[in-house]
C-alpha atoms as a PDB file:
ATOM      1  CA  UNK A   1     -68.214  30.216  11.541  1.00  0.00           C
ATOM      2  CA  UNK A   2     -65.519  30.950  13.882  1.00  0.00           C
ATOM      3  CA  UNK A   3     -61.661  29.329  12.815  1.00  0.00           C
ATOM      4  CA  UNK A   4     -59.704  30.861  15.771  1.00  0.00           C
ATOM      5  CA  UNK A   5     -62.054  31.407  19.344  1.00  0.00           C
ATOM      6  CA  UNK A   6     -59.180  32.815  20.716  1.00  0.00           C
ATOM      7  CA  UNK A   7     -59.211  36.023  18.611  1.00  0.00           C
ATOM      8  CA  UNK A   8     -62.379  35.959  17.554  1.00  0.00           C
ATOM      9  CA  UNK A   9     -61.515  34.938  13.437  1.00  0.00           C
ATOM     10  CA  UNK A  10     -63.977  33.923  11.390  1.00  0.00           C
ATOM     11  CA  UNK A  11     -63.855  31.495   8.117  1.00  0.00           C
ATOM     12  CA  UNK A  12     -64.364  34.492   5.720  1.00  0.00           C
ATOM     13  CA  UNK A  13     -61.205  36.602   7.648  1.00  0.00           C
ATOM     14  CA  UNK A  14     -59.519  33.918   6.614  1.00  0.00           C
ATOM     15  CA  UNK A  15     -60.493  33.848   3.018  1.00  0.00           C
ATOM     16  CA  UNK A  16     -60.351  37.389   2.647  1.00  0.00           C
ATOM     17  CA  UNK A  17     -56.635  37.613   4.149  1.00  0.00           C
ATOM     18  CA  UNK A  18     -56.067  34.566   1.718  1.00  0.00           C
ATOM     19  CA  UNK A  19     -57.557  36.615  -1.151  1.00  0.00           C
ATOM     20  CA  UNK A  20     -55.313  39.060   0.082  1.00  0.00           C
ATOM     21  CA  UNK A  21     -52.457  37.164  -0.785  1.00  0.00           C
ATOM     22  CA  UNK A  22     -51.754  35.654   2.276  1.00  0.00           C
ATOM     23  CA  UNK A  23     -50.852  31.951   1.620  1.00  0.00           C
ATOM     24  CA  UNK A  24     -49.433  29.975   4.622  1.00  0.00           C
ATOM     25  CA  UNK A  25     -50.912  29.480   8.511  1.00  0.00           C
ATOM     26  CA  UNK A  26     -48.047  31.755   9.397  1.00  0.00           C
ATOM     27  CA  UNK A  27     -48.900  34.746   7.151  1.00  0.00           C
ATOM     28  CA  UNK A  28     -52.462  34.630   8.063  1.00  0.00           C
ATOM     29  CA  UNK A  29     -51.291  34.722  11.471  1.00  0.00           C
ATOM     30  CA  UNK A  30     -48.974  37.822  10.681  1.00  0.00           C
ATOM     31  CA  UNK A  31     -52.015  39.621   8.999  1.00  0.00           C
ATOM     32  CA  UNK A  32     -54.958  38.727  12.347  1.00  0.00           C
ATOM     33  CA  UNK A  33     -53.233  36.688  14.999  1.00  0.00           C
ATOM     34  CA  UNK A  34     -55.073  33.541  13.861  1.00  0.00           C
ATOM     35  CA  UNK A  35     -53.177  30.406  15.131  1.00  0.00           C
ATOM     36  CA  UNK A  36     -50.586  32.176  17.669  1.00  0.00           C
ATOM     37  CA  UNK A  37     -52.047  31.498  20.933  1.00  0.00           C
ATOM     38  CA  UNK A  38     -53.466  28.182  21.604  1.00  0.00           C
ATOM     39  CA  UNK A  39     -52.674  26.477  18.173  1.00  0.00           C
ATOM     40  CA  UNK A  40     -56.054  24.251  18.177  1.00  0.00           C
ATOM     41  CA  UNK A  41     -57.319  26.007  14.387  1.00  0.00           C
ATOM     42  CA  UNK A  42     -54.248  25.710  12.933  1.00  0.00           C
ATOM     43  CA  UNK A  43     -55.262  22.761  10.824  1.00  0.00           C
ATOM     44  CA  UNK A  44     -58.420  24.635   9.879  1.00  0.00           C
ATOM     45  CA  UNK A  45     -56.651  27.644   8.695  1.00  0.00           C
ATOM     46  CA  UNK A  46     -54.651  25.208   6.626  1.00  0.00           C
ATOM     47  CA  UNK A  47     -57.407  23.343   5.128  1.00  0.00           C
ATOM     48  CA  UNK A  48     -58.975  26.979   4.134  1.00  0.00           C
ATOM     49  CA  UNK A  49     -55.058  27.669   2.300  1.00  0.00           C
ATOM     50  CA  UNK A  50     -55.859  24.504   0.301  1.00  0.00           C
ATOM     51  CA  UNK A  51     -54.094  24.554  -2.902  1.00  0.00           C
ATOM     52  CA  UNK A  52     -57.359  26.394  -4.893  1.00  0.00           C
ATOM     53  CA  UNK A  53     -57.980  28.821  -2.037  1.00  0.00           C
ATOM     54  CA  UNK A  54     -54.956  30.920  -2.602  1.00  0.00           C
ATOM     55  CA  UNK A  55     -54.645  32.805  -5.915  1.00  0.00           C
ATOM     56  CA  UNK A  56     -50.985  33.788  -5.291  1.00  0.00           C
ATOM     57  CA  UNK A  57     -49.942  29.890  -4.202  1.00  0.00           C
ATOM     58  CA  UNK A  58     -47.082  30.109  -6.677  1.00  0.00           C
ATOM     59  CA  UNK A  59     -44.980  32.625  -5.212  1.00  0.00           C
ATOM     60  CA  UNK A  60     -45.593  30.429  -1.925  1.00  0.00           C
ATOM     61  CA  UNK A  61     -44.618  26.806  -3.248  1.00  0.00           C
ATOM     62  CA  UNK A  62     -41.225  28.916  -4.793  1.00  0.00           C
ATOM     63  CA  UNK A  63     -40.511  29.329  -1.108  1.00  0.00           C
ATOM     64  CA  UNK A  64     -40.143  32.821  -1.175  1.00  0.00           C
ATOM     65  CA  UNK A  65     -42.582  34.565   0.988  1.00  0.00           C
ATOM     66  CA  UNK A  66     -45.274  36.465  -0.942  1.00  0.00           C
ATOM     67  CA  UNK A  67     -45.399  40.095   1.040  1.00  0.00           C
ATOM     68  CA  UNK A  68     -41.875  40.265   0.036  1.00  0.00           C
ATOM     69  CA  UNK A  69     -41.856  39.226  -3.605  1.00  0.00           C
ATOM     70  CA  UNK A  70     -44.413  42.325  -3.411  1.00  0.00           C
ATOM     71  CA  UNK A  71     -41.837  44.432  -1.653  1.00  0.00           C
ATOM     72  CA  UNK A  72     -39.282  43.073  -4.409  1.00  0.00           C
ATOM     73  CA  UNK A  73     -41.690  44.340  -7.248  1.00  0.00           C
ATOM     74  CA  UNK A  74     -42.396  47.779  -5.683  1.00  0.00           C
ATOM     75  CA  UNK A  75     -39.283  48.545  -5.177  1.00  0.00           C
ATOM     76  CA  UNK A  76     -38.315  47.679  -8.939  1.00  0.00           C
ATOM     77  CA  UNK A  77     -40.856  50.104 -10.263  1.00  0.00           C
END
Protein backbone atom coordinates (compact mmCIF):
# COMPACT_ATOMS: atom_id res chain seq x y z
CA UNK A 1 0.00 0.00 0.00
CA UNK A 2 1.17 3.30 -1.01
CA UNK A 3 2.16 5.98 2.23
CA UNK A 4 3.40 8.90 0.03
CA UNK A 5 1.49 9.13 -3.83
CA UNK A 6 3.61 11.83 -4.43
CA UNK A 7 6.85 9.79 -4.69
CA UNK A 8 5.56 6.75 -5.17
CA UNK A 9 6.52 5.17 -1.26
CA UNK A 10 5.14 2.29 -0.21
CA UNK A 11 4.33 0.97 3.56
CA UNK A 12 7.26 -1.56 3.44
CA UNK A 13 9.90 1.53 2.16
CA UNK A 14 8.94 2.81 5.08
CA UNK A 15 9.57 -0.08 7.34
CA UNK A 16 12.60 -1.02 5.71
CA UNK A 17 14.15 2.67 6.01
CA UNK A 18 12.79 2.34 9.69
CA UNK A 19 14.62 -1.00 10.04
CA UNK A 20 17.30 0.89 8.70
CA UNK A 21 17.50 2.99 11.54
CA UNK A 22 15.64 5.72 10.44
CA UNK A 23 13.34 6.87 13.33
CA UNK A 24 11.49 10.22 12.81
CA UNK A 25 9.08 11.55 9.66
CA UNK A 26 12.04 13.75 8.92
CA UNK A 27 14.75 11.05 8.56
CA UNK A 28 12.57 8.91 6.51
CA UNK A 29 12.12 11.84 4.45
CA UNK A 30 16.02 12.41 4.26
CA UNK A 31 16.49 8.66 3.25
CA UNK A 32 13.20 8.64 0.11
CA UNK A 33 11.56 12.03 0.01
CA UNK A 34 8.49 10.66 1.83
CA UNK A 35 6.51 13.60 3.41
CA UNK A 36 8.40 16.70 1.64
CA UNK A 37 6.06 17.71 -0.96
CA UNK A 38 2.47 17.80 -0.19
CA UNK A 39 2.62 16.73 3.57
CA UNK A 40 -0.85 14.66 3.42
CA UNK A 41 1.16 11.01 4.69
CA UNK A 42 2.94 12.54 7.16
CA UNK A 43 0.76 11.18 9.91
CA UNK A 44 0.98 7.77 8.28
CA UNK A 45 4.67 7.71 8.20
CA UNK A 46 4.40 8.55 11.86
CA UNK A 47 2.01 5.97 12.86
CA UNK A 48 4.46 3.34 10.94
CA UNK A 49 7.58 5.06 13.48
CA UNK A 50 5.30 3.98 16.36
CA UNK A 51 7.27 3.38 19.38
CA UNK A 52 7.76 -0.74 18.49
CA UNK A 53 8.46 -0.05 14.81
CA UNK A 54 11.84 1.43 15.30
CA UNK A 55 14.59 -0.77 16.79
CA UNK A 56 17.01 2.18 17.29
CA UNK A 57 14.05 4.53 19.07
CA UNK A 58 16.47 5.17 21.92
CA UNK A 59 19.06 7.08 20.32
CA UNK A 60 15.92 9.10 18.89
CA UNK A 61 13.94 9.89 22.25
CA UNK A 62 17.84 11.06 23.59
CA UNK A 63 17.32 13.73 20.97
CA UNK A 64 20.32 13.16 19.24
CA UNK A 65 19.79 12.20 15.71
CA UNK A 66 20.59 8.54 14.97
CA UNK A 67 22.79 8.80 11.47
CA UNK A 68 25.02 10.85 13.54
CA UNK A 69 25.39 8.91 16.77
CA UNK A 70 26.53 6.35 13.88
CA UNK A 71 28.93 8.89 12.49
CA UNK A 72 30.02 9.50 16.28
CA UNK A 73 30.76 5.65 16.67
CA UNK A 74 32.65 5.26 13.34
CA UNK A 75 34.66 7.77 13.82
CA UNK A 76 35.68 6.44 17.43
CA UNK A 77 36.78 3.14 16.02
Amino acid sequence: MFVCSCFGITEQQVKKHAEDGACTPRQIASACKAGTDCGSCVRRIQALLGRDACPRRDLADRGKPVLSEIADLEEAA
